[in-house]
N, C-alpha and C. Protein backbone atom coordinates (compact mmCIF):
# COMPACT_ATOMS: atom_id res chain seq x y z
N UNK A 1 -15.83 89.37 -12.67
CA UNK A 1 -16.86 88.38 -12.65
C UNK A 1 -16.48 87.32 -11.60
N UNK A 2 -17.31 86.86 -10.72
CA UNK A 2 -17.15 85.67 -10.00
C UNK A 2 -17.37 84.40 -10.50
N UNK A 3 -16.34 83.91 -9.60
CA UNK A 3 -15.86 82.43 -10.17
C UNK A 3 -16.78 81.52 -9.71
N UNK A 4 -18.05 80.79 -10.53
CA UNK A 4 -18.61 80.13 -10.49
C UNK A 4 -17.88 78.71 -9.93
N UNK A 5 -18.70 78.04 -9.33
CA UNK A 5 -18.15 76.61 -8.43
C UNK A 5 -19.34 75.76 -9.25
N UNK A 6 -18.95 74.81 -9.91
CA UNK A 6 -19.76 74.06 -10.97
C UNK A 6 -19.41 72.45 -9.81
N UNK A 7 -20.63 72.04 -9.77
CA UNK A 7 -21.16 71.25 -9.23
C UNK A 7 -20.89 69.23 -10.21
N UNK A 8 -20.55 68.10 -10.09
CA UNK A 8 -20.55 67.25 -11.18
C UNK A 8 -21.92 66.78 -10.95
N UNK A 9 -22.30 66.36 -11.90
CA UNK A 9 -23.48 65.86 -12.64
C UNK A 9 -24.09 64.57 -11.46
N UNK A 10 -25.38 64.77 -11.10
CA UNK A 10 -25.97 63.45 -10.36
C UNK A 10 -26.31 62.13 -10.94
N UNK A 11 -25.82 61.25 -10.16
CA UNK A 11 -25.82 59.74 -10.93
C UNK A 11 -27.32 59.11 -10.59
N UNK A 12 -28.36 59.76 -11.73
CA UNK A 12 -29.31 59.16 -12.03
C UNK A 12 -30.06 59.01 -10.64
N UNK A 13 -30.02 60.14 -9.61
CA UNK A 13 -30.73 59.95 -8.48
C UNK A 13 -30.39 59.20 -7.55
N UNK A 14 -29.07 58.54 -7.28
CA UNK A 14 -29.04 57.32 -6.73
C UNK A 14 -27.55 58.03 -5.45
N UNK A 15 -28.23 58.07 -4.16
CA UNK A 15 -27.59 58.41 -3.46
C UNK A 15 -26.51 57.55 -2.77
N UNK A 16 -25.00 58.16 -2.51
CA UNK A 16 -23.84 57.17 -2.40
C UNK A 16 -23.98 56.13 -1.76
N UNK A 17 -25.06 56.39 -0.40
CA UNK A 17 -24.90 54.91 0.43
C UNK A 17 -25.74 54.12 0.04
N UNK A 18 -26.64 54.37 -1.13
CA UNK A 18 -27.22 53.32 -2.22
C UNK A 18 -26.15 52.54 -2.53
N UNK A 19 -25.23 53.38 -3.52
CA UNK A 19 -24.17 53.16 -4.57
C UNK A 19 -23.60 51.47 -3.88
N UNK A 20 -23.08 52.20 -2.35
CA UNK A 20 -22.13 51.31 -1.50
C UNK A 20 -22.65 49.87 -1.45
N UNK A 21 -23.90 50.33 -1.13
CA UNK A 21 -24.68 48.98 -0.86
C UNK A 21 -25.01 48.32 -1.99
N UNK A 22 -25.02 48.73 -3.04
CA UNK A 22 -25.41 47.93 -4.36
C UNK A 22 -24.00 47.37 -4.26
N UNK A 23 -23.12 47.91 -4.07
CA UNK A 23 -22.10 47.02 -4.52
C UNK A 23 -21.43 46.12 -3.52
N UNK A 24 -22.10 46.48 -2.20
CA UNK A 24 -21.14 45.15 -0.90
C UNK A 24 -22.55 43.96 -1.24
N UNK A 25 -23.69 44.23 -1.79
CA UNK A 25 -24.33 43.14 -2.09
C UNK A 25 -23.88 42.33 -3.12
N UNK A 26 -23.82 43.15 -4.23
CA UNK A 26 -22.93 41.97 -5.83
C UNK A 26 -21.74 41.60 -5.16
N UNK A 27 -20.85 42.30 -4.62
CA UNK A 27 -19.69 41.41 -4.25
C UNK A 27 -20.29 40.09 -3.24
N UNK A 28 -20.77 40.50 -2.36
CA UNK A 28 -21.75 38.90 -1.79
C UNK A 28 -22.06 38.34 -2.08
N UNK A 29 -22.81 38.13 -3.26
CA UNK A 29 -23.54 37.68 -4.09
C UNK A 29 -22.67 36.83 -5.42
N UNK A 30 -21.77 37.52 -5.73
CA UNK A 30 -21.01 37.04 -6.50
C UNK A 30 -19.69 36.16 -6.23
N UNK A 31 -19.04 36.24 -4.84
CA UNK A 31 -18.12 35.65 -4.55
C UNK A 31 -18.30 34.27 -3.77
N UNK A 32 -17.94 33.22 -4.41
CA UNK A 32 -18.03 32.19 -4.22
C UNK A 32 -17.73 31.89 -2.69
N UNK A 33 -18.13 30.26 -1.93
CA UNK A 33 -17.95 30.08 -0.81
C UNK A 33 -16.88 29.72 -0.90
N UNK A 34 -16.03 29.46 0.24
CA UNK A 34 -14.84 29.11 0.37
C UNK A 34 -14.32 27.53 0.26
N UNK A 35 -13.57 27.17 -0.65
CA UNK A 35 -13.57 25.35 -0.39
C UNK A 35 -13.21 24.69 1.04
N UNK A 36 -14.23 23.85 1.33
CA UNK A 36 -13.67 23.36 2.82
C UNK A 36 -12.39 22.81 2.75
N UNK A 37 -12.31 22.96 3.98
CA UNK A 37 -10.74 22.24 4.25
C UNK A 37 -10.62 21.01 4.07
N UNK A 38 -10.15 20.47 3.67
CA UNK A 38 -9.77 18.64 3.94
C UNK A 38 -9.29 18.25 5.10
N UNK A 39 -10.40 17.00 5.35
CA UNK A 39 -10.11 16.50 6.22
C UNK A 39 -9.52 15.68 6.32
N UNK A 40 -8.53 15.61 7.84
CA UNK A 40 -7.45 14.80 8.26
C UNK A 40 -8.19 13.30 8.81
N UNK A 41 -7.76 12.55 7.93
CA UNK A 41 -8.13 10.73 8.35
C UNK A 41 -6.93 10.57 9.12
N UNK A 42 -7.20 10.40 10.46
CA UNK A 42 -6.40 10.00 11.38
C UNK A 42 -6.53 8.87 12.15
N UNK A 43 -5.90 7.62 11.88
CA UNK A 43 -6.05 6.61 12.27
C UNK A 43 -6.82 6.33 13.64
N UNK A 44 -7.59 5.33 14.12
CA UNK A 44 -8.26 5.03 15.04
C UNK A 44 -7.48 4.64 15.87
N UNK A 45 -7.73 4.91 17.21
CA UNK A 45 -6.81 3.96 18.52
C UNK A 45 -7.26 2.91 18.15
N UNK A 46 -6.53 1.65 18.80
CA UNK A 46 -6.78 0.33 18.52
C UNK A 46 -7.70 0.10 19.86
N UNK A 47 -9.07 -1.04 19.79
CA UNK A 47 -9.90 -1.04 20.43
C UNK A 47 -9.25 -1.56 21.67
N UNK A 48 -9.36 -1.05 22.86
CA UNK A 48 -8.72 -2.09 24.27
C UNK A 48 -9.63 -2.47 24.53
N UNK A 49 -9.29 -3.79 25.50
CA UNK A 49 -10.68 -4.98 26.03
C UNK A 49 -10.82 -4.43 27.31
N UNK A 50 -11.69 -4.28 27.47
CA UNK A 50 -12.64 -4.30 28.75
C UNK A 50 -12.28 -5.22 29.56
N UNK A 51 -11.45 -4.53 30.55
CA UNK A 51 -11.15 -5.70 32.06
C UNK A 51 -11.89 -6.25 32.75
C-alpha cells in the first residue's frame, strides 16, 4: 500500500501573508510610542552689548 502524505488542516481560510499582516499590524498597534528624550537645559550665553 502507498504511503499516503496527509496534508495539516487549513486555518479557517486565512492565507499566511494574511496571518503576517494581522500580526505586524497588532504589534503596531499595540506597542506603545517611545518616551521622548529629556531635554538638556543648557544654560544661556550671557547677553554681550552691542558696540
Amino acid at each position: 500500500m502507498p504511503e499516503s502524505v496527509t496534508q495539516p488542516p487549513a486555518l479557517a481560510g486565512m492565507s499566511m501573508r494574511d496571518l503576517l499582516a494581522s500580526c505586524a499590524a497588532a504589534a503596531a498597534v499595540s506597542t506603545p510610542p517611545p518616551a521622548p528624550e529629556p531635554e538638556e537645559h543648557r544654560p544661556a550665553r550671557e547677553h554681550r552689548e552691542a558696540a
